[in-house]
N, C-alpha and C. Protein backbone atom coordinates (compact mmCIF):
# COMPACT_ATOMS: atom_id res chain seq x y z
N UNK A 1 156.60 -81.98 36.87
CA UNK A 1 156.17 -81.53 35.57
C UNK A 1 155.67 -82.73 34.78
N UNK A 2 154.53 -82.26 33.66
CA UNK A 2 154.21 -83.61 33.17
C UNK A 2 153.63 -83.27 31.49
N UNK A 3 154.74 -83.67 30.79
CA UNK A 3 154.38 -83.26 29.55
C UNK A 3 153.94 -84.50 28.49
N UNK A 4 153.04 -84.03 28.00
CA UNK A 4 152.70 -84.86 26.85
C UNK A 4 153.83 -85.54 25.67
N UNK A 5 153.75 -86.76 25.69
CA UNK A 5 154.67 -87.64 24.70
C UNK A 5 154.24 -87.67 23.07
N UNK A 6 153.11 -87.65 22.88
CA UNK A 6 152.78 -87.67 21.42
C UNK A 6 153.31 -86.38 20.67
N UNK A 7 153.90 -86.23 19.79
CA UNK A 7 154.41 -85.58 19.23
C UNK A 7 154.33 -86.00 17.68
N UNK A 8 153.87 -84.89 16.76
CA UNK A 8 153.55 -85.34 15.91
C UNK A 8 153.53 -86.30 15.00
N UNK A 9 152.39 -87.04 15.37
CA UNK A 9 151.89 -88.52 15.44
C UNK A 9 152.44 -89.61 16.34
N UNK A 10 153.74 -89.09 16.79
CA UNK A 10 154.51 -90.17 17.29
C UNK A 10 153.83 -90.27 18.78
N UNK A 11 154.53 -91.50 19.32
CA UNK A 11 154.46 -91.76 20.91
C UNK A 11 155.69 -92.21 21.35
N UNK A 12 156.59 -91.23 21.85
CA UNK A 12 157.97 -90.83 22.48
C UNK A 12 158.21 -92.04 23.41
N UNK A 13 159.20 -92.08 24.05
CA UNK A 13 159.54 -93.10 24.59
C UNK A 13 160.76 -92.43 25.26
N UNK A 14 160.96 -92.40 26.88
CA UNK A 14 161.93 -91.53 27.19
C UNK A 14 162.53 -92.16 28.39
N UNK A 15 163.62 -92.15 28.64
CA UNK A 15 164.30 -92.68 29.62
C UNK A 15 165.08 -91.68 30.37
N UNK A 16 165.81 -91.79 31.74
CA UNK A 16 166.30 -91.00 31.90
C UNK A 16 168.01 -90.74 31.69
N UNK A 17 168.30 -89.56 31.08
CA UNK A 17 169.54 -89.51 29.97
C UNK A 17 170.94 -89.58 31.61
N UNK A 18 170.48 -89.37 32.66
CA UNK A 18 171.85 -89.40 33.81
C UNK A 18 172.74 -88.42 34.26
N UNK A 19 172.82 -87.00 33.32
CA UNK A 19 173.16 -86.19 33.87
C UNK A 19 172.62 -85.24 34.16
N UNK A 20 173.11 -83.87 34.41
CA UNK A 20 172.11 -82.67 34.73
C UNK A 20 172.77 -81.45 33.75
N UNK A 21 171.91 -80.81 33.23
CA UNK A 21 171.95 -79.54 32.79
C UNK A 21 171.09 -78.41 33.19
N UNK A 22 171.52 -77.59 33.71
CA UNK A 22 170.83 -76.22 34.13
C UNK A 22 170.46 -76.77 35.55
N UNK A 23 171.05 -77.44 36.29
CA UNK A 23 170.62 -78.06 37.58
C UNK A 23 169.70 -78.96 37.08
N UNK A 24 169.28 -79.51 36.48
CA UNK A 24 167.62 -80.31 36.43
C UNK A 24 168.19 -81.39 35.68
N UNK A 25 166.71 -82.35 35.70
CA UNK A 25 167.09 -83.47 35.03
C UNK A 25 166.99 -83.68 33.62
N UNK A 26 167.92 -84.61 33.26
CA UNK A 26 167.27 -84.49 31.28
C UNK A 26 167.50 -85.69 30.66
N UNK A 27 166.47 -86.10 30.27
CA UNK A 27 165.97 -87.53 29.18
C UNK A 27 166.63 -88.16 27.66
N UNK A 28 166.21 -89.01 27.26
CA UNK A 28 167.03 -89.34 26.18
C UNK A 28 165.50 -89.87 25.73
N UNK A 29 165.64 -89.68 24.34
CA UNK A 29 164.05 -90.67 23.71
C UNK A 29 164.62 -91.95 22.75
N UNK A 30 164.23 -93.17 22.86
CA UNK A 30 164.77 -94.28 22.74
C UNK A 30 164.71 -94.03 21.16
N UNK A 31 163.96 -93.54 20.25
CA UNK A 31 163.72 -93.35 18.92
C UNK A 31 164.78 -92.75 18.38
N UNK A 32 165.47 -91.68 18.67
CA UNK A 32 166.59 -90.79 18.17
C UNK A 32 167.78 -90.52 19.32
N UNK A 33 167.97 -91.05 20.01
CA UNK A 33 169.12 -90.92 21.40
C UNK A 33 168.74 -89.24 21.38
N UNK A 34 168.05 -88.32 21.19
CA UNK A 34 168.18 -87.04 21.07
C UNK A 34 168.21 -86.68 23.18
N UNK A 35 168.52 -85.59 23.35
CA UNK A 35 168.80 -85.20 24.71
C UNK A 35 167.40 -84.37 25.02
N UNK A 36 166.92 -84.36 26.07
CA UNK A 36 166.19 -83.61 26.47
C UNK A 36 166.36 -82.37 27.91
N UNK A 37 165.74 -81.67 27.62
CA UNK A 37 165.33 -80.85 29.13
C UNK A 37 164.11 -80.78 29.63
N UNK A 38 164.62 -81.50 30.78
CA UNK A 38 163.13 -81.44 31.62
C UNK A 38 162.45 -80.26 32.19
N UNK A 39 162.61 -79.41 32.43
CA UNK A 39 161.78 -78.22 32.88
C UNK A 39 161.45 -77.47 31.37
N UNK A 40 162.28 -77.21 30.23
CA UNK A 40 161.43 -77.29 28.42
C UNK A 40 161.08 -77.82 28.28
N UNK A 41 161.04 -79.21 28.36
CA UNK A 41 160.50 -80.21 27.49
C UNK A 41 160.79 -80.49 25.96
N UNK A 42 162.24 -80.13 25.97
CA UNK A 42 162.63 -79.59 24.79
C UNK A 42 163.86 -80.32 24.73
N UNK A 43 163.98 -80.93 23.64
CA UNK A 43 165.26 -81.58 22.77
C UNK A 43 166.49 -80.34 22.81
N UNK A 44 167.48 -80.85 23.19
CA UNK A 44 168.69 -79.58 23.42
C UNK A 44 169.30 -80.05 22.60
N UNK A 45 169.78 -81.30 22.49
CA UNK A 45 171.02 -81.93 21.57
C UNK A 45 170.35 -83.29 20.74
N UNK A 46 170.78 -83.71 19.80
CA UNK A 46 170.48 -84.32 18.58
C UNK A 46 169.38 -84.13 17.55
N UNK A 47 168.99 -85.41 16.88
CA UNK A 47 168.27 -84.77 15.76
C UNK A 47 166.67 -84.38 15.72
N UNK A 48 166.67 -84.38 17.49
CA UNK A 48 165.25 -83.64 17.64
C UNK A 48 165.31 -82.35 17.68
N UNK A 49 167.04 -82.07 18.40
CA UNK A 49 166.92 -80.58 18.50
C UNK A 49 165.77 -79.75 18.12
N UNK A 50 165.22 -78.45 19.48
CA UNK A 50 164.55 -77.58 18.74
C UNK A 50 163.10 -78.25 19.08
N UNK A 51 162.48 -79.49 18.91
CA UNK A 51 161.36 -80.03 19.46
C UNK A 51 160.94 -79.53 20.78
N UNK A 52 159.68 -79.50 21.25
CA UNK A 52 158.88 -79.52 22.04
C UNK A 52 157.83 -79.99 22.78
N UNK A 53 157.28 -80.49 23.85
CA UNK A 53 156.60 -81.19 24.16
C UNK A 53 155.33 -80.35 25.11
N UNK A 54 154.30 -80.84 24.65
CA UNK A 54 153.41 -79.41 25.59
C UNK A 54 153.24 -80.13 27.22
N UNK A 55 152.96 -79.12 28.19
CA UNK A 55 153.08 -79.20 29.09
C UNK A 55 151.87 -79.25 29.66
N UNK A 56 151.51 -80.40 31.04
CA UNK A 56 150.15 -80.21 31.06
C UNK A 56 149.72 -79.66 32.57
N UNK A 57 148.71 -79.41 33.10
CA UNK A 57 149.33 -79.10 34.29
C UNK A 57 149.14 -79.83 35.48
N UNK A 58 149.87 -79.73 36.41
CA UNK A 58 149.79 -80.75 37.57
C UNK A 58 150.41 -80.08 38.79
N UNK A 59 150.94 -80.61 39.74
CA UNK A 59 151.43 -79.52 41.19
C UNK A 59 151.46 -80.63 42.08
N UNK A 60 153.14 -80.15 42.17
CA UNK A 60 153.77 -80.78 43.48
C UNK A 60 153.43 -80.26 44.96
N UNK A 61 152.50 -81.49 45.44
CA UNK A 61 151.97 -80.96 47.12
C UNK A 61 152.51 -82.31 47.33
N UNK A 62 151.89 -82.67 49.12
CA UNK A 62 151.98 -83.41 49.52
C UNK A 62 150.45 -84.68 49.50
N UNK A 63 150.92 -85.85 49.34
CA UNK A 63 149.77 -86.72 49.46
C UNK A 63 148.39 -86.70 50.21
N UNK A 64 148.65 -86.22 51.54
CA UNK A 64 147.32 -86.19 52.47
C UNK A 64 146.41 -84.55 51.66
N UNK A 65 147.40 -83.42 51.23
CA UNK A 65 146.57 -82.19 50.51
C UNK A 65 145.96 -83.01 49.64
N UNK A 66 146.82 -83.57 48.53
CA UNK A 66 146.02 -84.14 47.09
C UNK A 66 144.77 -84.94 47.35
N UNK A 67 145.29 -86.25 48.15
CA UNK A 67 144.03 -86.90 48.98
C UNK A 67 142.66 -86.52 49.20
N UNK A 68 143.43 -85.08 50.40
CA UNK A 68 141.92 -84.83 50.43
C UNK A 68 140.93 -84.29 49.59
N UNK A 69 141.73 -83.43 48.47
CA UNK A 69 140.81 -82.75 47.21
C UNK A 69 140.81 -84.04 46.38
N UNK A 70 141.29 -84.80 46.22
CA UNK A 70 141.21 -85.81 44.96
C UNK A 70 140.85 -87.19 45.91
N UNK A 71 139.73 -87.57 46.62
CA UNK A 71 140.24 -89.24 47.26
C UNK A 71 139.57 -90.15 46.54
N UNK A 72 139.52 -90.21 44.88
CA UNK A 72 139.27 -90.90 44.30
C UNK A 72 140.13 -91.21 43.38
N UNK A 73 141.51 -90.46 43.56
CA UNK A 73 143.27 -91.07 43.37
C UNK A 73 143.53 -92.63 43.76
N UNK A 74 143.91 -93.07 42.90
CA UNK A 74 144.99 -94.14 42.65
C UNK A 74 146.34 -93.74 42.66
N UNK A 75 147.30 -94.71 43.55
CA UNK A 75 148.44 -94.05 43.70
C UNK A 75 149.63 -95.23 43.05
N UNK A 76 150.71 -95.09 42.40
CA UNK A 76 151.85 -96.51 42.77
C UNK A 76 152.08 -97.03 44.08
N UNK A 77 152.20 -97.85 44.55
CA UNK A 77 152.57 -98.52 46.01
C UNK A 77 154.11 -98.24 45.52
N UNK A 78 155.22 -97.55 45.87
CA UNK A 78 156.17 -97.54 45.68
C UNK A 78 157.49 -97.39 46.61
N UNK A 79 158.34 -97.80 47.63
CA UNK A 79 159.21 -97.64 48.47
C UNK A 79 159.36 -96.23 48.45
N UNK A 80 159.59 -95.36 49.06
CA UNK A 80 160.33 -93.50 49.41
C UNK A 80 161.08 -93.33 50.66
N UNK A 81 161.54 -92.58 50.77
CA UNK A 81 162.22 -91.78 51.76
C UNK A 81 161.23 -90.67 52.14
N UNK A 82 161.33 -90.40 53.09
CA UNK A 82 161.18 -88.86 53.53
C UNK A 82 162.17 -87.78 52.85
N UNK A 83 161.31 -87.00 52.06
CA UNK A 83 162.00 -85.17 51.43
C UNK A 83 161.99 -84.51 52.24
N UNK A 84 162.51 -83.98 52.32
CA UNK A 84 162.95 -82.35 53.48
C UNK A 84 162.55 -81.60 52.68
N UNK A 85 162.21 -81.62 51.22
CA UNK A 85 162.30 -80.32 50.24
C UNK A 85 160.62 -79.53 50.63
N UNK A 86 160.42 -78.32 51.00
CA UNK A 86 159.52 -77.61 50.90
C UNK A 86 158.85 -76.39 50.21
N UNK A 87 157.81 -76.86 49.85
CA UNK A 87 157.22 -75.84 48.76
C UNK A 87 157.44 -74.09 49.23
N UNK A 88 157.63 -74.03 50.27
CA UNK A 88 158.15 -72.47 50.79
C UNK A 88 159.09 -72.46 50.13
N UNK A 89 160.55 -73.21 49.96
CA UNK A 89 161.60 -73.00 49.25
C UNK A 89 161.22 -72.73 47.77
N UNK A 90 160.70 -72.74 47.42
CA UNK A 90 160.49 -72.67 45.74
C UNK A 90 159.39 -71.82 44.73
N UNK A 91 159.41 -71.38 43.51
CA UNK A 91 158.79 -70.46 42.98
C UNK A 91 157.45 -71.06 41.81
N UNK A 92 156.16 -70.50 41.69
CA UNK A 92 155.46 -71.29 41.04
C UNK A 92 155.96 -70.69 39.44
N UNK A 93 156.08 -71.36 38.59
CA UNK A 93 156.81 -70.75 37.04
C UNK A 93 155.26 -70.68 36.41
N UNK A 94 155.05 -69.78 36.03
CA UNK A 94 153.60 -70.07 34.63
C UNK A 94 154.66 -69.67 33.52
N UNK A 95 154.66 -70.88 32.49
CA UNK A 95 155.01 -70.50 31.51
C UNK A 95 154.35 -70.84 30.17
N UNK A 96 153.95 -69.39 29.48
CA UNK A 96 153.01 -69.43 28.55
C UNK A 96 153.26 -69.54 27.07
N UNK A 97 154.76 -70.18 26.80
CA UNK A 97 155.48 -69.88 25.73
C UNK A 97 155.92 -67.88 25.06
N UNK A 98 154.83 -66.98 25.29
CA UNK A 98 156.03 -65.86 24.66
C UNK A 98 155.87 -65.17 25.90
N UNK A 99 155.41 -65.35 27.23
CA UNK A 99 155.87 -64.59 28.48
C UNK A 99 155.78 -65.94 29.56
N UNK A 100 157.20 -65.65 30.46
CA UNK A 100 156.86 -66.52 31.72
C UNK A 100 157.43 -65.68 32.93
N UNK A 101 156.48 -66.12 33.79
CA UNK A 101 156.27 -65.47 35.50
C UNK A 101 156.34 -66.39 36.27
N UNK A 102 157.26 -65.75 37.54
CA UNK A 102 157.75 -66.86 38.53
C UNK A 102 157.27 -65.88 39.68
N UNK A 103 156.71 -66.75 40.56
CA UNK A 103 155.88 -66.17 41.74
C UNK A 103 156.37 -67.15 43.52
N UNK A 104 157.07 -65.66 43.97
CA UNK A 104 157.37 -66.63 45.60
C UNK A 104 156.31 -66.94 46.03
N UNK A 105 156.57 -68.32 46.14
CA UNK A 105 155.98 -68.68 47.40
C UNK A 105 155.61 -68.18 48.40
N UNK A 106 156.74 -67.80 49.10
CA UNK A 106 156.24 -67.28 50.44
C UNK A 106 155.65 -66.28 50.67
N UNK A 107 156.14 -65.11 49.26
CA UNK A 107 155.19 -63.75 49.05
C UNK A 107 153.63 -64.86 48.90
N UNK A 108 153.33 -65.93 48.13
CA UNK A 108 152.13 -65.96 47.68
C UNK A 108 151.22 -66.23 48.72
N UNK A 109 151.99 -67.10 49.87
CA UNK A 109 151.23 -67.44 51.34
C UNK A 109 150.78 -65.83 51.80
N UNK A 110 151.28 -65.19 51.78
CA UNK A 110 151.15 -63.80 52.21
C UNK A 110 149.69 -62.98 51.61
N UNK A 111 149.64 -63.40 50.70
CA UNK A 111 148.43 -62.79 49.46
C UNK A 111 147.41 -63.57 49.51
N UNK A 112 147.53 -65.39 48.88
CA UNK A 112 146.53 -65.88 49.19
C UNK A 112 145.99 -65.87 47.64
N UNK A 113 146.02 -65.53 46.98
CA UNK A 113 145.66 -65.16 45.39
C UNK A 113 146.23 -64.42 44.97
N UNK A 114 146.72 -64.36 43.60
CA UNK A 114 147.04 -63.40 43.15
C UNK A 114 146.62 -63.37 41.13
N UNK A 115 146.09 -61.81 41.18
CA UNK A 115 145.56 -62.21 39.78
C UNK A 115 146.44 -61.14 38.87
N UNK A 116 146.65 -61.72 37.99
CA UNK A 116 147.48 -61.58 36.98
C UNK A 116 147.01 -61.50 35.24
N UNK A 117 148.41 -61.47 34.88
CA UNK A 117 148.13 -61.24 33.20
C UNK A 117 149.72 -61.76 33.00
N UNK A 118 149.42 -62.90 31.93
CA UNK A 118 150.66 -63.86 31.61
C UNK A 118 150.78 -63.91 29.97
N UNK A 119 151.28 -63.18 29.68
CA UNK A 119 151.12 -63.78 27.51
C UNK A 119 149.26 -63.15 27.24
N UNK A 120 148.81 -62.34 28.15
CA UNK A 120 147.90 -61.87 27.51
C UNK A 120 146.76 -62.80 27.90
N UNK A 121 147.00 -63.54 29.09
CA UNK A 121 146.21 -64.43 29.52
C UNK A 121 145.85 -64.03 30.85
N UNK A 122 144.51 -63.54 31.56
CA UNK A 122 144.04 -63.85 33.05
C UNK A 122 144.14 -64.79 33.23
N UNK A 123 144.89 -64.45 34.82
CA UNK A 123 145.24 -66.05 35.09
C UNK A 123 145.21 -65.59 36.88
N UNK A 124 144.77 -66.37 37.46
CA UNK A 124 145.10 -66.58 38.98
C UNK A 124 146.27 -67.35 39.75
N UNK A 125 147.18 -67.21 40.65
CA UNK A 125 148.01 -68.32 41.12
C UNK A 125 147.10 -68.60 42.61
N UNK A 126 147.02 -69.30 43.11
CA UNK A 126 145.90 -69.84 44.22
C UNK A 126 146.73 -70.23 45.21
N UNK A 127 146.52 -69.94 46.26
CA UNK A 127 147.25 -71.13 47.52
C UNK A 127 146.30 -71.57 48.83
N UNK A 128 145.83 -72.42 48.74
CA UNK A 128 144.32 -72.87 49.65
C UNK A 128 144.84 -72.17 51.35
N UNK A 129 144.64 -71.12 51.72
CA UNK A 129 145.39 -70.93 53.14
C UNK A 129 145.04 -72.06 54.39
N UNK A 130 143.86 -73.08 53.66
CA UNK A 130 143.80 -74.14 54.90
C UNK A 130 144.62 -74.58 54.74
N UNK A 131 145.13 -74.96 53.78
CA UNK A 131 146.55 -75.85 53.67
C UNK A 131 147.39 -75.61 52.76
N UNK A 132 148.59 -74.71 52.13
CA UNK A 132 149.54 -73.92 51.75
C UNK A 132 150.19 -75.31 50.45
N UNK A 133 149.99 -76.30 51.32
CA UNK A 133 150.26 -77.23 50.22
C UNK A 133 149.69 -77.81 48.90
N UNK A 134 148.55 -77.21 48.87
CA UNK A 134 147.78 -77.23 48.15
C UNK A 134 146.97 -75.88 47.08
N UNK A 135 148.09 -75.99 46.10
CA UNK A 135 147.86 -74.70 45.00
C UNK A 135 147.25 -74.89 43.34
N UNK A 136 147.02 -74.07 42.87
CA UNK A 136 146.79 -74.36 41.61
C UNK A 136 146.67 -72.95 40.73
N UNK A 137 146.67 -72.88 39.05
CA UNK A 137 146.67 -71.64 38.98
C UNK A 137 145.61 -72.21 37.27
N UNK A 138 144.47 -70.76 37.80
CA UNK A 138 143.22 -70.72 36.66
C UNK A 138 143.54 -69.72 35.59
N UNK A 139 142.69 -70.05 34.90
CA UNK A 139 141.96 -68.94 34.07
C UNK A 139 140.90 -68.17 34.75
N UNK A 140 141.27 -67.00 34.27
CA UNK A 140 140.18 -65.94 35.23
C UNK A 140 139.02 -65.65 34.31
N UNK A 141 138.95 -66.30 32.87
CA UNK A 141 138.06 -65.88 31.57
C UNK A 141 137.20 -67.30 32.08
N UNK A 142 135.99 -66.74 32.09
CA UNK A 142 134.43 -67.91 32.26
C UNK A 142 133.86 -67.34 31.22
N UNK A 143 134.08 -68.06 30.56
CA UNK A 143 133.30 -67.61 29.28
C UNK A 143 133.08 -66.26 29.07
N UNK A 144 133.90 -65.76 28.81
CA UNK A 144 133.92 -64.33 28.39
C UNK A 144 134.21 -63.23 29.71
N UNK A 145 133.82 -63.80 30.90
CA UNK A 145 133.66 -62.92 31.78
C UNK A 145 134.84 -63.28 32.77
N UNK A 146 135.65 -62.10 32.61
CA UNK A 146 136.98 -62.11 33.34
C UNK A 146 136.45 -61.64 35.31
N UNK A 147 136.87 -62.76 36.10
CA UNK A 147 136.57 -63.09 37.76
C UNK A 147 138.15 -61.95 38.33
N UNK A 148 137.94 -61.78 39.27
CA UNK A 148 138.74 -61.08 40.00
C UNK A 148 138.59 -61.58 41.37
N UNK A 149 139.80 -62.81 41.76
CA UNK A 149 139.74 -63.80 43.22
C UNK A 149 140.11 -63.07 44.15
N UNK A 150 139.58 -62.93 45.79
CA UNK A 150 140.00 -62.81 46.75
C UNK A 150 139.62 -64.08 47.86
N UNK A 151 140.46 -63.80 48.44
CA UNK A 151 140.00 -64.67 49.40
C UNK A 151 139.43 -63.31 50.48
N UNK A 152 137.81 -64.34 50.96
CA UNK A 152 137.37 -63.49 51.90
C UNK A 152 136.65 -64.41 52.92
N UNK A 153 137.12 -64.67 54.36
CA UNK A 153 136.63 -65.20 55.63
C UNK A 153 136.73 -66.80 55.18
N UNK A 154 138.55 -66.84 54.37
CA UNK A 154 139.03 -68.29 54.39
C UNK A 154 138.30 -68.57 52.97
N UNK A 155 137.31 -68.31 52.08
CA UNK A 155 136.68 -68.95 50.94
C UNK A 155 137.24 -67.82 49.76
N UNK A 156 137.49 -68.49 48.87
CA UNK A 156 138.04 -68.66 47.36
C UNK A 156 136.72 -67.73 46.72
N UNK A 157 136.74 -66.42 46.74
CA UNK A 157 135.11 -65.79 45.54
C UNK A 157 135.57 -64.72 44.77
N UNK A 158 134.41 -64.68 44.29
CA UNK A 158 134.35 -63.78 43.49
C UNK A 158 133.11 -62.20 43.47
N UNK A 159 133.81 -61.16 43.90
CA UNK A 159 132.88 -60.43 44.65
C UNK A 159 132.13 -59.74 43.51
N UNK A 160 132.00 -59.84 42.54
CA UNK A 160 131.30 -59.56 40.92
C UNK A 160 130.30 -60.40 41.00
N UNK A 161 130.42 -60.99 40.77
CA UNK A 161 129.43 -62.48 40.28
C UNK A 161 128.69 -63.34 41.62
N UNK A 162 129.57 -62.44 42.86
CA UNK A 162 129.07 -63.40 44.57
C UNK A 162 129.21 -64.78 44.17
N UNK A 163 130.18 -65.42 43.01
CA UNK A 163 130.69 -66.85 43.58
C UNK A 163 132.20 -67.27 44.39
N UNK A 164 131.50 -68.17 44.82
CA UNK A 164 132.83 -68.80 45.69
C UNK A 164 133.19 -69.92 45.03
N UNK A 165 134.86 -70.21 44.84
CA UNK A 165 135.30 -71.04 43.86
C UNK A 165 136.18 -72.02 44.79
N UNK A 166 136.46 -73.45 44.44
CA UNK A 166 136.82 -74.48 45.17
C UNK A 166 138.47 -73.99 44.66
N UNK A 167 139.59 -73.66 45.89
CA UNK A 167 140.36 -73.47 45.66
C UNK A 167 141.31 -74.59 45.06
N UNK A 168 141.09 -75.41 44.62
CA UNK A 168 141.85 -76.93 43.72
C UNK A 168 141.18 -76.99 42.85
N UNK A 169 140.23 -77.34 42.91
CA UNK A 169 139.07 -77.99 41.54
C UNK A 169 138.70 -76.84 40.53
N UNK A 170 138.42 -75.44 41.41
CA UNK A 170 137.97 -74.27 40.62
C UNK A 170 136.59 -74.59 39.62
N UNK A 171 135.98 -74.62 41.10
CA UNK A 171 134.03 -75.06 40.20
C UNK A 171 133.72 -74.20 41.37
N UNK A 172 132.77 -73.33 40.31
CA UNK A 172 132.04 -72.20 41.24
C UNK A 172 130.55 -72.62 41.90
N UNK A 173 130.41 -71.98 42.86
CA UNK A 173 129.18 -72.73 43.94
C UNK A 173 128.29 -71.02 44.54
N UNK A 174 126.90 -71.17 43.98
CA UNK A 174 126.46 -69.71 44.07
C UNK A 174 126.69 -68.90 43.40
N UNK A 175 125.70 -67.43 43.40
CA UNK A 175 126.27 -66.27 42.53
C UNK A 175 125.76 -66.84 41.04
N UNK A 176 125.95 -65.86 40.26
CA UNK A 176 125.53 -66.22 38.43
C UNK A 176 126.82 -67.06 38.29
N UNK A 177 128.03 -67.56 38.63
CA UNK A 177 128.72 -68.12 37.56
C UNK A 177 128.36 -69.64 38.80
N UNK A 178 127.65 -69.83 39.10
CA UNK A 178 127.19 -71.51 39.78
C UNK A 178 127.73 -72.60 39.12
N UNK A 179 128.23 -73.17 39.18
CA UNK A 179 128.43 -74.74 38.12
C UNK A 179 129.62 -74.56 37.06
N UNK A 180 130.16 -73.66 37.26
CA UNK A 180 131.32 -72.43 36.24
C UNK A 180 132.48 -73.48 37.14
N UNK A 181 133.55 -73.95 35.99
CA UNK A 181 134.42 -74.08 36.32
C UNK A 181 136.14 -73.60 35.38
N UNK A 182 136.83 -72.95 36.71
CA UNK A 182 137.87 -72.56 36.24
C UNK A 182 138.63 -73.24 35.53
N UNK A 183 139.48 -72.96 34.59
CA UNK A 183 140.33 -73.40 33.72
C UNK A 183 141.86 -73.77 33.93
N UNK A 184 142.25 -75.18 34.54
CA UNK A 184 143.97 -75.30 35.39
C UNK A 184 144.75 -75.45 33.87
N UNK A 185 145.47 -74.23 34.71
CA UNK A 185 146.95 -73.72 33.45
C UNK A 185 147.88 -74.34 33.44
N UNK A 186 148.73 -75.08 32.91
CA UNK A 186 149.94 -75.39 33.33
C UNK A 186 151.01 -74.76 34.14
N UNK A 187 151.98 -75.18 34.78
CA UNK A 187 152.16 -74.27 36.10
C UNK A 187 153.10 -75.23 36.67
N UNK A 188 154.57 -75.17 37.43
CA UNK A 188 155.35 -76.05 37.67
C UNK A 188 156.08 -75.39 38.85
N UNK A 189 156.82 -76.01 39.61
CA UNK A 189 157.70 -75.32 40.68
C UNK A 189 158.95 -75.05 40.32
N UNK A 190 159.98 -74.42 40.98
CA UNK A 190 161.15 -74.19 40.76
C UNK A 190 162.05 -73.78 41.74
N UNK A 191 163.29 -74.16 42.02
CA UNK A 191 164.35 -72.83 43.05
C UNK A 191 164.08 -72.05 42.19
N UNK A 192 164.13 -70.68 42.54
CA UNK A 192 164.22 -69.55 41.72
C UNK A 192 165.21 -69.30 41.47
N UNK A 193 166.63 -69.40 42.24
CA UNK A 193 167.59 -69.63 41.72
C UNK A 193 168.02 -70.16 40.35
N UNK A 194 167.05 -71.17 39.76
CA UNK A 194 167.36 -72.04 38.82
C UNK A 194 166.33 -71.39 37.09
N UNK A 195 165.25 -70.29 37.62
CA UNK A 195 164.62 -69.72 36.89
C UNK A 195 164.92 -68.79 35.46
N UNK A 196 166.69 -68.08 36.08
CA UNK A 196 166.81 -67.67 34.86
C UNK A 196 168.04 -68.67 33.93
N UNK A 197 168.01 -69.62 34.39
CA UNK A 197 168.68 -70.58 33.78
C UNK A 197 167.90 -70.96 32.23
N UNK A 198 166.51 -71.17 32.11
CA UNK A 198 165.72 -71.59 31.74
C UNK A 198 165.14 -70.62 30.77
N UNK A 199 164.56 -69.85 31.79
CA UNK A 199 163.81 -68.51 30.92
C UNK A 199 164.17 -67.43 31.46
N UNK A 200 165.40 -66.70 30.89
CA UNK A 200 166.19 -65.85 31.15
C UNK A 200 165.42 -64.17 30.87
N UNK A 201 164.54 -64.64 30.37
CA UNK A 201 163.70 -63.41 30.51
C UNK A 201 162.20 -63.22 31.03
N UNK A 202 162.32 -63.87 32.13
CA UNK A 202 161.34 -64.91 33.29
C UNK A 202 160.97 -62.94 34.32
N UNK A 203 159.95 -62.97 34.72
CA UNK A 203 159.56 -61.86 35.68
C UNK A 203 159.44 -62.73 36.93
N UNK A 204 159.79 -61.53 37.53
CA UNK A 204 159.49 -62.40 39.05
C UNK A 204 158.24 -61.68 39.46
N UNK A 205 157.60 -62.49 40.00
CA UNK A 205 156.57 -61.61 41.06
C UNK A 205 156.92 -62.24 42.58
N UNK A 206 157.16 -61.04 43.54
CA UNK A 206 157.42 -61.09 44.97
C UNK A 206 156.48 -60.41 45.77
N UNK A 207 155.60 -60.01 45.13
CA UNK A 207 154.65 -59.28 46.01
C UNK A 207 153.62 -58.19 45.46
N UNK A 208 152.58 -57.93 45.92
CA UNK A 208 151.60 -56.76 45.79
C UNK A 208 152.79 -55.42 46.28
N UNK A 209 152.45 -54.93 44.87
CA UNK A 209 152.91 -53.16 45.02
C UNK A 209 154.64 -53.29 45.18
């Protein structure tokens, strides 16, 4: 997850606070010792309480997926381990502040797209079927004109408009919306287990029908 630090006017400063609440991790901001939650982004305890931080969007894959859609990434050179943790285990959250939807994974490998309505927002969740590790979730509004994604013979389109859309980047190629690019929502992973911890009035989506 990766939320914006400026907060009105300020530029936050956050460390990590050492314990866990709601399973997850949570911060301290050097300005007010106030507590944070990392999956809100939200001050729980002291005199930030109640604060918020907007969320921007980004998606946990693996390096060689990102690579290949992004290989004009800069990375940290940084020591790691090998994770065992896999994106099959976990749920994509869209959360839009007055509705949030949590979508399996593994239902979503199954679908391949799925288009939706979040807070009154078209929105797509995406999963590239060349490589599962590599997802993202749009706006389905191009300027006024709401897209309806399938995947058809492996490509990302749109059978309205006959464009085909880059399943990461979401820039349309052909068809009237040509040079049209989709809009990336903010969008984060989760155990689902850990979903109504958070947003206790969270929908799940597990599947078509």
């Amino acid at each position: 997850m990766v939320h914006r630090r400026d907060l009105n006017g300020e530029t936050l400063v956050f460390g990590n606070q050492g314990a866990l609440w709601g399973n997850a991790m949570t911060w301290w901001d050097h300005g007010t010792g106030s507590v944070w939650s990392q999956p809100l982004g939200e001050a729980i305890l002291g005199p930030r309480k109640g604060d918020r931080l907007e969320l921007f969007p980004s998606s946990m894959t693996t390096w060689g997926a990102w690579r290949g859609a992004h290989p004009e990434t800069r990375a940290l050179d940084a020591p790691g381990g090998f994770d065992r943790l896999s994106l099959r285990d976990l749920a994509i959250v869209v959360d839009l502040g007055s509705e949030t939807t949590a979508y399996s994974v593994p239902a979503l490998e199954r679908e391949g797209v799925v288009n939706d309505t979040v807070a009154g927002v078209q929105i797509a969740v995406v999963l590239d079927p060349a490589d599962p590790s590599r997802w993202a979730v749009f706006s389905r509004d191009v300027d006024g004109t709401v897209v309806e994604l399938v995947y058809r013979d492996g490509a990302l389109v749109d059978p309205g408009s006959g464009t085909e859309f880059d399943p990461v980047r979401g820039i349309g190629t052909g068809g009237t919306l040509d040079g049209e690019i989709l809009g990336h929502l903010p969008a984060f992973t989760s155990f689902p287990r850990d979903v109504p911890t958070f947003w206790p009035e969270a929908r799940f989506w597990t599947g078509a029908g």
